[in-house]
N, C-alpha and C. Protein backbone atom coordinates (compact mmCIF):
# COMPACT_ATOMS: atom_id res chain seq x y z
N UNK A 1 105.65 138.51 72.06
CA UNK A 1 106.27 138.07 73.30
C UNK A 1 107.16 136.87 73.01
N UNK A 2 108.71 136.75 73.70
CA UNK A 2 109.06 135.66 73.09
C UNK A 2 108.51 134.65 74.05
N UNK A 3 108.96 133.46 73.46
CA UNK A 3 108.79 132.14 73.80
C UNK A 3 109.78 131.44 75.26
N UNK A 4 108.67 130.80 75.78
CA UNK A 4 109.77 130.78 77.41
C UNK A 4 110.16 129.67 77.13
N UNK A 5 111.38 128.87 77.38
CA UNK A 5 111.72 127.35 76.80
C UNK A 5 111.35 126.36 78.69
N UNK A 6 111.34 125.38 78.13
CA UNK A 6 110.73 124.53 78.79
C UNK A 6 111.44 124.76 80.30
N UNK A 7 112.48 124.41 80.36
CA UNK A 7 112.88 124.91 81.76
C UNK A 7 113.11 125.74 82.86
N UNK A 8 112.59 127.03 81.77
CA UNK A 8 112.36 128.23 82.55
C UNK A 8 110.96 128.36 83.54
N UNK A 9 110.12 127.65 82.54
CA UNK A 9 108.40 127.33 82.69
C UNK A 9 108.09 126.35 83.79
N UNK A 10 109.30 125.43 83.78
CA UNK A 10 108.98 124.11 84.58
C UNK A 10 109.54 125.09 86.73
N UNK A 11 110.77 126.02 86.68
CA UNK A 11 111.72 126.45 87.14
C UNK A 11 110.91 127.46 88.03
N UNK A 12 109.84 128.07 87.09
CA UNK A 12 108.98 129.19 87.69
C UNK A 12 107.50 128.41 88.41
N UNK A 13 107.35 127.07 87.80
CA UNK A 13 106.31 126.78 88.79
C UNK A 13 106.95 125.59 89.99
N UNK A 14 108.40 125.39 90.18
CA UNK A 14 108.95 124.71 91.37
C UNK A 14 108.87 125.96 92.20
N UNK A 15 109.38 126.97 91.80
CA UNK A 15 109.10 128.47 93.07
C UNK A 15 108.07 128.80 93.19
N UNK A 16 106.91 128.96 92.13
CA UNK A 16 106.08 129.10 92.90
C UNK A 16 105.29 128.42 93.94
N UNK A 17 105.45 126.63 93.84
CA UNK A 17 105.08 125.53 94.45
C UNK A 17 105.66 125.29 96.23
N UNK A 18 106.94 126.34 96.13
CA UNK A 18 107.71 126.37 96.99
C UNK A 18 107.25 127.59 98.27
N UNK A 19 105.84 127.87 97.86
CA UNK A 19 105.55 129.29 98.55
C UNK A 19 104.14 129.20 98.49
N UNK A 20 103.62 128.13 98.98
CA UNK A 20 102.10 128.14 98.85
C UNK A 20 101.46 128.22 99.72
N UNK A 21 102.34 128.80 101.06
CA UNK A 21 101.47 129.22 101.86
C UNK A 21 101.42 128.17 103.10
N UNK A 22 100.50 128.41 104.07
CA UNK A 22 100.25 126.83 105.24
C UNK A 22 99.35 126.20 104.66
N UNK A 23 99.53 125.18 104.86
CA UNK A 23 98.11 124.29 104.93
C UNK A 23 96.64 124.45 105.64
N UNK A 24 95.61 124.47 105.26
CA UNK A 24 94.30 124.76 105.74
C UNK A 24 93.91 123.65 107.06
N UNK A 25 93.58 123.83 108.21
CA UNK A 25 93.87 122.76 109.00
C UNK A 25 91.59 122.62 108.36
N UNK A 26 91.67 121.15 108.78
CA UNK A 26 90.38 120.55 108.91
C UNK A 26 89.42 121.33 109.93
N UNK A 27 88.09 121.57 109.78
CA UNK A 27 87.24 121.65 111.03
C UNK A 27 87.46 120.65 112.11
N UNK A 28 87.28 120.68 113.10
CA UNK A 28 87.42 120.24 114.47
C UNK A 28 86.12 118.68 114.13
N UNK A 29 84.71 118.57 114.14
CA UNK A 29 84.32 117.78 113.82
C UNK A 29 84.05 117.90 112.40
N UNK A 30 84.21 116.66 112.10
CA UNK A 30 83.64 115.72 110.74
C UNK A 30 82.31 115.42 110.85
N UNK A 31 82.15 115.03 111.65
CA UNK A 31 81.38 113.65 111.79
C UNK A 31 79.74 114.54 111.04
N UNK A 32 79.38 115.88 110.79
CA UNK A 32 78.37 116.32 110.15
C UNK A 32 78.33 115.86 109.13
N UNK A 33 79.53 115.53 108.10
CA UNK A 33 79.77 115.55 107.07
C UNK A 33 79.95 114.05 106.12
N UNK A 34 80.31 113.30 107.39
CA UNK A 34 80.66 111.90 107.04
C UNK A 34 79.95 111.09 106.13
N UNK A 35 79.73 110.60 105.55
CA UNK A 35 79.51 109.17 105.19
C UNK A 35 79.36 108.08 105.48
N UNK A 36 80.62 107.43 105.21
CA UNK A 36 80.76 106.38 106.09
C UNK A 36 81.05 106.56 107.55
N UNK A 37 80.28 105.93 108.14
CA UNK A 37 80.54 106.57 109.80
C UNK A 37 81.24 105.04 110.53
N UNK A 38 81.94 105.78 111.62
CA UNK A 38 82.72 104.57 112.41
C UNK A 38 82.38 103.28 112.56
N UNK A 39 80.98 102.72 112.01
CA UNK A 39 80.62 101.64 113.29
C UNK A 39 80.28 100.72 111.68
N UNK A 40 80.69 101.16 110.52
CA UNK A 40 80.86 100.33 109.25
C UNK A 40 81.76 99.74 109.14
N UNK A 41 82.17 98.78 109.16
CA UNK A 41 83.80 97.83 107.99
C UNK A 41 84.35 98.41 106.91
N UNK A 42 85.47 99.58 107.19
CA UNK A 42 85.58 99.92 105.74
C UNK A 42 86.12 98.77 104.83
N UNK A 43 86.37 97.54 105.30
CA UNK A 43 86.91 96.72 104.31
C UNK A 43 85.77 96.06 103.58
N UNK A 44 84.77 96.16 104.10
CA UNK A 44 83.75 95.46 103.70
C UNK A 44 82.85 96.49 102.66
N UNK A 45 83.08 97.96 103.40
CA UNK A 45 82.45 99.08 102.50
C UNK A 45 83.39 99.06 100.72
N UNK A 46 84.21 99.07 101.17
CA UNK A 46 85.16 99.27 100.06
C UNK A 46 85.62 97.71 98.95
N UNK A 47 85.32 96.48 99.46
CA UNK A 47 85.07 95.93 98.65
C UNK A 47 83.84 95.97 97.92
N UNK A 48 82.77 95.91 98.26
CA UNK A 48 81.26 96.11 98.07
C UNK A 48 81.09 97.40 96.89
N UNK A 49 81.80 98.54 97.28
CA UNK A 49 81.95 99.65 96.38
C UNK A 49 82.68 99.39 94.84
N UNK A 50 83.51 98.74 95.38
CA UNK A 50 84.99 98.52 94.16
C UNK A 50 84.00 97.26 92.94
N UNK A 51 83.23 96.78 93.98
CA UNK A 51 82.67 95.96 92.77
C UNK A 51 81.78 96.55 91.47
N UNK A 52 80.80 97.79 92.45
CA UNK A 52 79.68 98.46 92.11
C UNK A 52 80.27 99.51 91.08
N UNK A 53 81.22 99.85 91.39
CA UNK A 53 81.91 101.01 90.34
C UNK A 53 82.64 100.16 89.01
N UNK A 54 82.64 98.61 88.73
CA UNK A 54 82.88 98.24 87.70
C UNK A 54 84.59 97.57 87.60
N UNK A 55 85.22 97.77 88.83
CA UNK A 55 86.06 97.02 89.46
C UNK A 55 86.36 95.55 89.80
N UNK A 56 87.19 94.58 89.96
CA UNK A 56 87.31 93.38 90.15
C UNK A 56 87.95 93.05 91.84
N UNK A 57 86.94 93.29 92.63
CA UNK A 57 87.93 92.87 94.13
C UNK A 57 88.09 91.90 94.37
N UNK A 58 89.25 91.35 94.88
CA UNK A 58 89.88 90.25 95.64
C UNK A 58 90.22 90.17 97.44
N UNK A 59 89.90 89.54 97.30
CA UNK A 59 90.11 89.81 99.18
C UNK A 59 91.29 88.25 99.04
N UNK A 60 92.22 88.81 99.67
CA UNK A 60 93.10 87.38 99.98
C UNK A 60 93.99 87.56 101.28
N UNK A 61 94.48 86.50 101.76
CA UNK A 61 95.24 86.67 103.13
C UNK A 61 96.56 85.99 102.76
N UNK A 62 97.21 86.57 103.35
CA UNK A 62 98.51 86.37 103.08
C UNK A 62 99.10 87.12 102.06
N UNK A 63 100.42 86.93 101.91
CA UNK A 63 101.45 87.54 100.89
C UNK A 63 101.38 86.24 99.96
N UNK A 64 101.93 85.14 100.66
CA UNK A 64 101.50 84.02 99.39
C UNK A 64 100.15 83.93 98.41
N UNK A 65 99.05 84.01 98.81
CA UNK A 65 97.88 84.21 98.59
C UNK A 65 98.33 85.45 97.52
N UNK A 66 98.54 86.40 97.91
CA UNK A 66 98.72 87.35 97.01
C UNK A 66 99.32 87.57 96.20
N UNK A 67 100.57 86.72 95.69
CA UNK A 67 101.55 86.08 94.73
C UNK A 67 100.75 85.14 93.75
N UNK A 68 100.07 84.69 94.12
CA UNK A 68 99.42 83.70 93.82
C UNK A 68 98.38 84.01 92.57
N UNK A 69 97.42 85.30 93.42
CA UNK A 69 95.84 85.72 92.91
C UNK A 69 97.01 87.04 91.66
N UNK A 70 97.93 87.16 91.76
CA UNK A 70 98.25 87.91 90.55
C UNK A 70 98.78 87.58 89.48
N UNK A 71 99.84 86.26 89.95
CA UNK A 71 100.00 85.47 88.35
C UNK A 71 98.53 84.71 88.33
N UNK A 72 97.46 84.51 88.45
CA UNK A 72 96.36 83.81 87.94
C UNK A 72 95.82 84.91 87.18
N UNK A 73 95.90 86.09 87.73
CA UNK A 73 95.36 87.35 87.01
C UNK A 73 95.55 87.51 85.85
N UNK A 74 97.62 87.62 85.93
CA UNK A 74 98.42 88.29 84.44
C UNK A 74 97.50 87.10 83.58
N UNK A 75 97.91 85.87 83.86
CA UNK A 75 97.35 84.55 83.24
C UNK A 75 96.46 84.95 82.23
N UNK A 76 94.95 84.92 83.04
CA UNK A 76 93.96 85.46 82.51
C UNK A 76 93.65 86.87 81.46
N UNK A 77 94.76 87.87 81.88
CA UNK A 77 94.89 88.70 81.16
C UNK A 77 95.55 88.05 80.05
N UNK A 78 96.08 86.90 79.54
CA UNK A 78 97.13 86.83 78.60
C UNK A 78 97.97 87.45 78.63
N UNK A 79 98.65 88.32 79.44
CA UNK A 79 99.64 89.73 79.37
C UNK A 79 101.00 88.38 79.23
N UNK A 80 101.40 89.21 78.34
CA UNK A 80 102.66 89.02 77.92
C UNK A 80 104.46 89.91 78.48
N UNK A 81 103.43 90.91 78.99
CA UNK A 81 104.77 91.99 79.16
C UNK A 81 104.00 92.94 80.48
N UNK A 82 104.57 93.32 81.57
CA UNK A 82 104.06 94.07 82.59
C UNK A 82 105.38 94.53 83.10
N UNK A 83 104.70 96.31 83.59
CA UNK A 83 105.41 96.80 84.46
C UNK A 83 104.74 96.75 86.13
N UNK A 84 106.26 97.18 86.76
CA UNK A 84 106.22 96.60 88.27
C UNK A 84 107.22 97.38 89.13
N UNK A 85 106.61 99.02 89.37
CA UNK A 85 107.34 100.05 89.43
C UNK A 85 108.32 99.91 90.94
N UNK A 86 109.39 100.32 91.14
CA UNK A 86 110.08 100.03 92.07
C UNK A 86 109.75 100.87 93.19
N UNK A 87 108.33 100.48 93.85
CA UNK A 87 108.13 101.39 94.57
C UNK A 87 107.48 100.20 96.01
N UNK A 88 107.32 100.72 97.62
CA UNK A 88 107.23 99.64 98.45
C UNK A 88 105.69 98.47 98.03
N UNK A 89 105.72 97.59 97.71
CA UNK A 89 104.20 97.09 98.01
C UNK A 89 104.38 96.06 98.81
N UNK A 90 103.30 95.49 98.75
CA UNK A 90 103.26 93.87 99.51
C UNK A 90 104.02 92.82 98.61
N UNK A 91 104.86 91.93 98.87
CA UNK A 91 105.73 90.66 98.17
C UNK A 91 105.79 90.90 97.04
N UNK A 92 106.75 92.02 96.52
CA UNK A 92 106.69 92.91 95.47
C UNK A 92 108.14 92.28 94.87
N UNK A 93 109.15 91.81 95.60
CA UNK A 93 109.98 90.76 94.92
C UNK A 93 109.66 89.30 94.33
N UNK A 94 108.83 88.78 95.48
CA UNK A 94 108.16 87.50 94.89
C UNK A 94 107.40 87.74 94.08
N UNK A 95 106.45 88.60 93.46
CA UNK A 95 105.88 88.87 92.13
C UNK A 95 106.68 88.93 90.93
N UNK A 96 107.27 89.90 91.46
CA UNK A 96 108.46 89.75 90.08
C UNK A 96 109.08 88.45 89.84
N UNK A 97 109.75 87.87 90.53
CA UNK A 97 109.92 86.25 90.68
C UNK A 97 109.30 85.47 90.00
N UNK A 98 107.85 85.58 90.41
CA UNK A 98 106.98 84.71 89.77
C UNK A 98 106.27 84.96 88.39
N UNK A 99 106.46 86.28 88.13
CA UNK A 99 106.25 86.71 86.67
C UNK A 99 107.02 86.67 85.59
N UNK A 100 108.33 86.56 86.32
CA UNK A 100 109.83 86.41 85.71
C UNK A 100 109.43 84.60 84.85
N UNK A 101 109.23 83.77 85.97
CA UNK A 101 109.13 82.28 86.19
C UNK A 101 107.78 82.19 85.16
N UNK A 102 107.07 82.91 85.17
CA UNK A 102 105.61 82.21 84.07
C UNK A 102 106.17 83.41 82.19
N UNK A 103 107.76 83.76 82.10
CA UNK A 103 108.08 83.96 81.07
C UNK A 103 107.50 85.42 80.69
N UNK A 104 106.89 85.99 81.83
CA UNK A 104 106.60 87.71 81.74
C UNK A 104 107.33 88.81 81.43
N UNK A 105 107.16 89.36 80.26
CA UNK A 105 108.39 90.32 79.91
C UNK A 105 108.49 91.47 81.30
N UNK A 106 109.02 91.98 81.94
CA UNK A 106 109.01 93.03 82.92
C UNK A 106 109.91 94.25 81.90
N UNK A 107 109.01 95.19 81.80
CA UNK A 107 109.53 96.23 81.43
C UNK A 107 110.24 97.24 82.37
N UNK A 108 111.36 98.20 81.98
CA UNK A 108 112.14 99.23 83.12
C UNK A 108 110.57 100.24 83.06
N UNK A 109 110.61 100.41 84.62
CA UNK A 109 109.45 101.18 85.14
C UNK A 109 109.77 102.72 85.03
N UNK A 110 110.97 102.75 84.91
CA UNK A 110 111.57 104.07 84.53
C UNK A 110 112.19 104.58 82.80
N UNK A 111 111.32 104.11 82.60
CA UNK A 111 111.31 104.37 80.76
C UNK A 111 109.54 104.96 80.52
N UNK A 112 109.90 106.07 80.23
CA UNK A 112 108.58 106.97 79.84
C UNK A 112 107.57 106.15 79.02
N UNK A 113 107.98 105.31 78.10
CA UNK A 113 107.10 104.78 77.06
C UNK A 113 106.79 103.17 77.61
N UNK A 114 107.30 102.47 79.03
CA UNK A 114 106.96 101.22 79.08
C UNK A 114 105.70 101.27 79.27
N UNK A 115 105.30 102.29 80.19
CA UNK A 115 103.51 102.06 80.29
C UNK A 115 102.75 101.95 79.31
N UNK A 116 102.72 102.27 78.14
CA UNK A 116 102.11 102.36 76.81
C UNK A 116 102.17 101.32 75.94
N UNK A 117 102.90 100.66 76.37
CA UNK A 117 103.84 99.16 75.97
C UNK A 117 103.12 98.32 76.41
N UNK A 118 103.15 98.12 77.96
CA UNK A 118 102.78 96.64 78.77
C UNK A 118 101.28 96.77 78.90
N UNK A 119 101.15 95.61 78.98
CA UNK A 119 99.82 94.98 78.74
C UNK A 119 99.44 94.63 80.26
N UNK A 120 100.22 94.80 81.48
CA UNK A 120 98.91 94.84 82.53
C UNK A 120 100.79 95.68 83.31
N UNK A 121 99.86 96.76 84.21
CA UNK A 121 100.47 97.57 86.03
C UNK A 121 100.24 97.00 86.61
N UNK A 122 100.83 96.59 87.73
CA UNK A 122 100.85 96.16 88.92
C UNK A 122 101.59 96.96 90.01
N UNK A 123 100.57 97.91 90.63
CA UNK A 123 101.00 98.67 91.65
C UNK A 123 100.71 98.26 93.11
N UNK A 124 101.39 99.44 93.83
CA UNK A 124 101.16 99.47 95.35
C UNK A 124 99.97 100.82 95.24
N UNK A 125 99.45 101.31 96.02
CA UNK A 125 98.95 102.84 96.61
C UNK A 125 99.36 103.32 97.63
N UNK A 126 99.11 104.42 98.25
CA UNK A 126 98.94 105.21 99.04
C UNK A 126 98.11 104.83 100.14
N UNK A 127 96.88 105.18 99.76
CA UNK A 127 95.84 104.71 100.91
C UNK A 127 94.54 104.67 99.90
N UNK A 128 93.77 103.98 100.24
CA UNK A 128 92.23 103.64 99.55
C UNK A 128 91.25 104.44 100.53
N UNK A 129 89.84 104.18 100.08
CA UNK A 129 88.85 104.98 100.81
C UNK A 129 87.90 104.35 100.39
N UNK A 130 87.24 103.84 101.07
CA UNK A 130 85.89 103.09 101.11
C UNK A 130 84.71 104.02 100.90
N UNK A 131 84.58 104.93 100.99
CA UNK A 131 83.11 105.82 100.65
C UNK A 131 82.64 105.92 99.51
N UNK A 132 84.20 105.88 98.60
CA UNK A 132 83.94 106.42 96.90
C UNK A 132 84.98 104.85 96.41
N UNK A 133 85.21 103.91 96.94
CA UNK A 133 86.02 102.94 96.11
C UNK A 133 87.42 103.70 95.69
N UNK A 134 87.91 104.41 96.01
CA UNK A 134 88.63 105.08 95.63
C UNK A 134 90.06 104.65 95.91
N UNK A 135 91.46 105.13 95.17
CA UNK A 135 92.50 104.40 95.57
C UNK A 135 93.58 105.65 95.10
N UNK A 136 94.80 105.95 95.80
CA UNK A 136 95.51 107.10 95.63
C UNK A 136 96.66 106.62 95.36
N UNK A 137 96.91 107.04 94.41
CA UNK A 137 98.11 106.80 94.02
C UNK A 137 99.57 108.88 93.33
N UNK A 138 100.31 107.86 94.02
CA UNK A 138 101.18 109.22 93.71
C UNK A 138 102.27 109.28 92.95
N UNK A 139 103.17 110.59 92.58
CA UNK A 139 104.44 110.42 91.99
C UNK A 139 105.36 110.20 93.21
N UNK A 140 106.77 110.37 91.91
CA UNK A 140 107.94 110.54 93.36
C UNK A 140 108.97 109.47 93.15
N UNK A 141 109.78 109.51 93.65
CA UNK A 141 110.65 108.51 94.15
C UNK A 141 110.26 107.01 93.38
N UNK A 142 110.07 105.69 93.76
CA UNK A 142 110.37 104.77 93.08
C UNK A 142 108.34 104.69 92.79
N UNK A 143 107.55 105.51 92.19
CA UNK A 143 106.37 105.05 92.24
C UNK A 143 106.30 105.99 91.09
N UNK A 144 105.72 105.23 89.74
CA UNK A 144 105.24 105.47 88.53
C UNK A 144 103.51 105.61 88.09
N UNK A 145 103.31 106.20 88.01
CA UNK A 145 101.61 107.01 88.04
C UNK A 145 100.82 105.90 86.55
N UNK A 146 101.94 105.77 85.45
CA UNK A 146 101.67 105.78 84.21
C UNK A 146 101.26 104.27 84.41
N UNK A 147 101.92 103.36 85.16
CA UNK A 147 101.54 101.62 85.58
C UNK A 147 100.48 101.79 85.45
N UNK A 148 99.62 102.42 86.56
CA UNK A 148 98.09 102.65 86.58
C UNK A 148 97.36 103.31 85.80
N UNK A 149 97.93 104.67 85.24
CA UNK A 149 97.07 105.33 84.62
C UNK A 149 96.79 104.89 82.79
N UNK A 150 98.61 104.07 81.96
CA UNK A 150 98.57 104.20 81.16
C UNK A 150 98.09 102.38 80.46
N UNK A 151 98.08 101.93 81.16
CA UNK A 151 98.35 100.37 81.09
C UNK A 151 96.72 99.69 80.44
N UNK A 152 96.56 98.79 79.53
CA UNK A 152 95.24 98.48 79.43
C UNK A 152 94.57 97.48 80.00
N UNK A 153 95.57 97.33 81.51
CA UNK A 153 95.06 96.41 82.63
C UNK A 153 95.89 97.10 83.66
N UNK A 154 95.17 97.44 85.27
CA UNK A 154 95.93 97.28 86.07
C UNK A 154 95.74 96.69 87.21
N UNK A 155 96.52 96.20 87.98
CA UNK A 155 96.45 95.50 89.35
C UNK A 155 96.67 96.04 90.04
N UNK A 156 95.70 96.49 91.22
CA UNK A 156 96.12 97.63 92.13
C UNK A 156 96.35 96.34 93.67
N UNK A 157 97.18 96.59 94.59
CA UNK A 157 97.30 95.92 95.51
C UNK A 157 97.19 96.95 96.93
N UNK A 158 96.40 96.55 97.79
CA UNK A 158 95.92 97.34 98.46
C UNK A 158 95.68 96.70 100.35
N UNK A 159 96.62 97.05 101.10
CA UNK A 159 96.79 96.86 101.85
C UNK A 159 95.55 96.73 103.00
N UNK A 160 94.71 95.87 103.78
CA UNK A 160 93.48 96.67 104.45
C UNK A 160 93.78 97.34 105.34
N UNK A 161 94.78 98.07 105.91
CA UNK A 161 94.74 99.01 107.12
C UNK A 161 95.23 100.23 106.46
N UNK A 162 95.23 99.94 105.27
CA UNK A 162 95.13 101.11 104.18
C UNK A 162 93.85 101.76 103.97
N UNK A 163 92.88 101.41 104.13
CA UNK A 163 91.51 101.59 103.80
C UNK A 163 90.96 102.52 104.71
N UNK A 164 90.66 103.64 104.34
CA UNK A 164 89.78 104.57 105.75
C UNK A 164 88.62 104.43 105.32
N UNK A 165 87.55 104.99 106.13
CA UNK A 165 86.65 104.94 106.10
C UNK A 165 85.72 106.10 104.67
N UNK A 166 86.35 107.35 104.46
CA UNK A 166 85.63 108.44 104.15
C UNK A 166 86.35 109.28 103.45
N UNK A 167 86.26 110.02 102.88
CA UNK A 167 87.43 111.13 102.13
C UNK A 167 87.93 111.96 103.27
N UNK A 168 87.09 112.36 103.97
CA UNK A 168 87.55 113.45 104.94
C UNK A 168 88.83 112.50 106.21
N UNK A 169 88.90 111.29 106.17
CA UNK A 169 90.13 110.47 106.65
C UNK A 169 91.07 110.81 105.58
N UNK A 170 90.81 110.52 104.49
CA UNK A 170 92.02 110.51 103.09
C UNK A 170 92.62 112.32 103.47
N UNK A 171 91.61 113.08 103.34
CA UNK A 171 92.40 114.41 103.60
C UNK A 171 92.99 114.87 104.76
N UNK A 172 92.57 113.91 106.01
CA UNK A 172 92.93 114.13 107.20
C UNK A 172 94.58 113.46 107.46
N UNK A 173 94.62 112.43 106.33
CA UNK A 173 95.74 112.07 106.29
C UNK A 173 96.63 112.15 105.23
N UNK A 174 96.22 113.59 104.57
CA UNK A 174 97.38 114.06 103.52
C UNK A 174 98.67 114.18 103.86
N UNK A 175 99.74 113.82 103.36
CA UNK A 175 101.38 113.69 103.44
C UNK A 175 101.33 115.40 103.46
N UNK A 176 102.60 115.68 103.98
CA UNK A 176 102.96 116.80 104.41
C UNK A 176 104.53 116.78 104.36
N UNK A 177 104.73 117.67 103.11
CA UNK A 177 104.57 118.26 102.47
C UNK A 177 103.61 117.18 101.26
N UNK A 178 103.01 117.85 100.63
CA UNK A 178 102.09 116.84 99.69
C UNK A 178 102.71 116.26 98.61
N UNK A 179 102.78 115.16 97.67
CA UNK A 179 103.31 114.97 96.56
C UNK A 179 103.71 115.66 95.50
N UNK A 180 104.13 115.83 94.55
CA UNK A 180 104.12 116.62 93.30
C UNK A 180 103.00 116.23 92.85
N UNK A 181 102.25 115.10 92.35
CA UNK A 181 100.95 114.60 92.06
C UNK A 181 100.26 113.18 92.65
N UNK A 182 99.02 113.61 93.02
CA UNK A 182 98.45 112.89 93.42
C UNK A 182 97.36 112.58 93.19
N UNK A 183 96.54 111.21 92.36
CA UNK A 183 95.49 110.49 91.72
C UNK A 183 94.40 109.93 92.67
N UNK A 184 93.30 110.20 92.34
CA UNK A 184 92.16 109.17 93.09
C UNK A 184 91.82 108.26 91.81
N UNK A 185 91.57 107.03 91.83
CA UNK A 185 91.22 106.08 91.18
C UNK A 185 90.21 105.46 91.43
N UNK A 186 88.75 106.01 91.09
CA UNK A 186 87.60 105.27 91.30
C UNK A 186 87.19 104.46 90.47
N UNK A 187 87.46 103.89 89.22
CA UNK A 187 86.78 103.37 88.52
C UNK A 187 87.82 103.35 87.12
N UNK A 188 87.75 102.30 86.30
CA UNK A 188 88.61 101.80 85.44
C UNK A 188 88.24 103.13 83.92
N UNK A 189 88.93 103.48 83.46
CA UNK A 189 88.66 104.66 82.36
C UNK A 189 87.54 104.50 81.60
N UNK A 190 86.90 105.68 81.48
CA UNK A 190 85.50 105.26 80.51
C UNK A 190 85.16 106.89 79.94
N UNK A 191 84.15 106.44 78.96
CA UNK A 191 83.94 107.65 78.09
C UNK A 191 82.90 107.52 77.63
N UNK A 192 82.03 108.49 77.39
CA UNK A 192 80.73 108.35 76.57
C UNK A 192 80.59 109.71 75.14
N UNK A 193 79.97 108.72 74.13
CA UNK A 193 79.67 109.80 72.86
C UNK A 193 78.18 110.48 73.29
N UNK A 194 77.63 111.29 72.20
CA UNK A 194 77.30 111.61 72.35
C UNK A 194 75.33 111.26 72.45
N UNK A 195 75.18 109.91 72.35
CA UNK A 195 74.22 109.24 72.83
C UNK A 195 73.84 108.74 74.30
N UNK A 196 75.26 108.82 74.72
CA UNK A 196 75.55 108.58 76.63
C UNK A 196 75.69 106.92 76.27
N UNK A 197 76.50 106.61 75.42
CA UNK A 197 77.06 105.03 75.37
C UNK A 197 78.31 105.14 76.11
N UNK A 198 78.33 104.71 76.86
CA UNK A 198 79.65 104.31 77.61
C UNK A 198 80.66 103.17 77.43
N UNK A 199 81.97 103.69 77.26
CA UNK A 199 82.60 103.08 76.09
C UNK A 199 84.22 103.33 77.30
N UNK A 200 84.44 102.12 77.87
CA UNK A 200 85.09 101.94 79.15
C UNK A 200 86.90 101.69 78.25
N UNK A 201 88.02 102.06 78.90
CA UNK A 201 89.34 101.73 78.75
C UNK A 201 89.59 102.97 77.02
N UNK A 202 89.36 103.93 76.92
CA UNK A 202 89.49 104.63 75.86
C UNK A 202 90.87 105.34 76.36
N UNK A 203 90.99 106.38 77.93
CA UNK A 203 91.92 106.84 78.00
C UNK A 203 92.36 106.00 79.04
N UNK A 204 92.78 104.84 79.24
CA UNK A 204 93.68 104.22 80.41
C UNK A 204 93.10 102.92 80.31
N UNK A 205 93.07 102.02 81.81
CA UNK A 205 92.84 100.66 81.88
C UNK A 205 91.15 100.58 81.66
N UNK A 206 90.77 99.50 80.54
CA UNK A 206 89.59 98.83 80.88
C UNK A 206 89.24 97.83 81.44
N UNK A 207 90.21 97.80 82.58
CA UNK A 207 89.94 96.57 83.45
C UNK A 207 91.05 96.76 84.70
N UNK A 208 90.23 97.00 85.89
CA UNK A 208 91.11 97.17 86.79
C UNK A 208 90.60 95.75 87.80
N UNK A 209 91.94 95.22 88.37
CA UNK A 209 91.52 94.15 89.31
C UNK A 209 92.12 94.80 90.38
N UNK A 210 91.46 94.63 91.90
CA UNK A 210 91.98 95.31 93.69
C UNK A 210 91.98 94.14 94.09
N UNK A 211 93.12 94.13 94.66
CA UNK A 211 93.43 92.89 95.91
C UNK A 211 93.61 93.35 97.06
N UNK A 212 92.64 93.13 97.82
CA UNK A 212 93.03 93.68 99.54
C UNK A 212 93.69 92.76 100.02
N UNK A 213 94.62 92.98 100.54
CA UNK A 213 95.67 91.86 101.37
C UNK A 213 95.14 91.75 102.82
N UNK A 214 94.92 91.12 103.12
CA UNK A 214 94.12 90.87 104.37
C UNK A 214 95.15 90.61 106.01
């Protein structure tokens, strides 16, 4: 059989992606299924979680505050060089500003190989979920997957009215049409041999810090 070259392969799964049918609507109630149920804080669930899964949460108020708690971060990281994908977050110019100002290399977020390069991501998300600590991040347009996924630090920044309560909110509020890809981020990369030693940051960050912006 011959060989299909890359763009034929890539060409046949945009059509088929293009024909997938309706979307499955949700059952009518949740609430059998829930978890976290209404009358919890998901901000409070989801910091509490983010810690327990091996995470670093920050709770801060303000945008200054939050300029602030991330150059103390890079700091601490020693990072020398970070990407800072051009995609919406919270005081996402004044970071750069201030990373620029403490002599931070900023790598182009649109160069395949910067993630592999820089030494701490600093993203925005999607939406978080307090049940599982969880944090979504997507492709697309000005938002780079690899900040987070490839980086051996990342800073996730996380809005609190971002935060639902439960997965079945996260799916209730899937984008429509859906992303090309889309990540849950529970917990900073880890791996175990074959003793069950767990051996954290092998394929991605071993150290993730969350800042809820308050």
């Amino acid at each position: 059989m011959p060989s299909e070259s890359q763009s034929a392969f890539f060409s046949r799964i945009t059509a088929a992606l293009a024909h997938r049918g309706p979307t499955v609507d949700l059952p009518e109630d949740l609430e059998i299924a829930r978890v976290v149920n209404g009358g919890d804080n998901p901000v409070e669930v989801f910091v509490r979680r983010v810690e327990q899964s091996g995470m670093h949460p920050h709770r801060v108020r303000g945008e200054a505050a939050l300029v602030e708690k991330v150059l103390e971060l890079t700091t601490q990281l020693s990072a020398r060089s970070a990407i800072v994908p051009n995609e919406e977050m919270p005081a996402r110019e004044e970071i750069v500003a201030g990373l620029r100002a403490c002599g931070i290399d900023l790598l182009n977020p649109d160069d395949p190989d910067a993630a592999f390069t820089a030494d701490v991501g600093i993203t925005g998300v999607r939406m978080a979920v307090a049940e599982t600590a969880s944090m979504s991040v997507v492709s697309g347009e000005g938002h780079r997957r690899l900040a987070s996924l490839a980086v051996p630090a990342h800073i996730a920044i996380v809005r609190a009215e971002q935060i639902v309560p439960d997965l079945l909110d996260w799916g209730r509020a899937a984008a429509t049409p859906p992303p090309a890809n889309e990540v849950l981020i529970s917990a900073m990369s880890k791996t175990a041999d074959i003793e069950g030693i767990l051996v954290p940051g092998v394929h991605g960050p071993g150290i993730v810090h969350v800042l809820v912006l308050e």
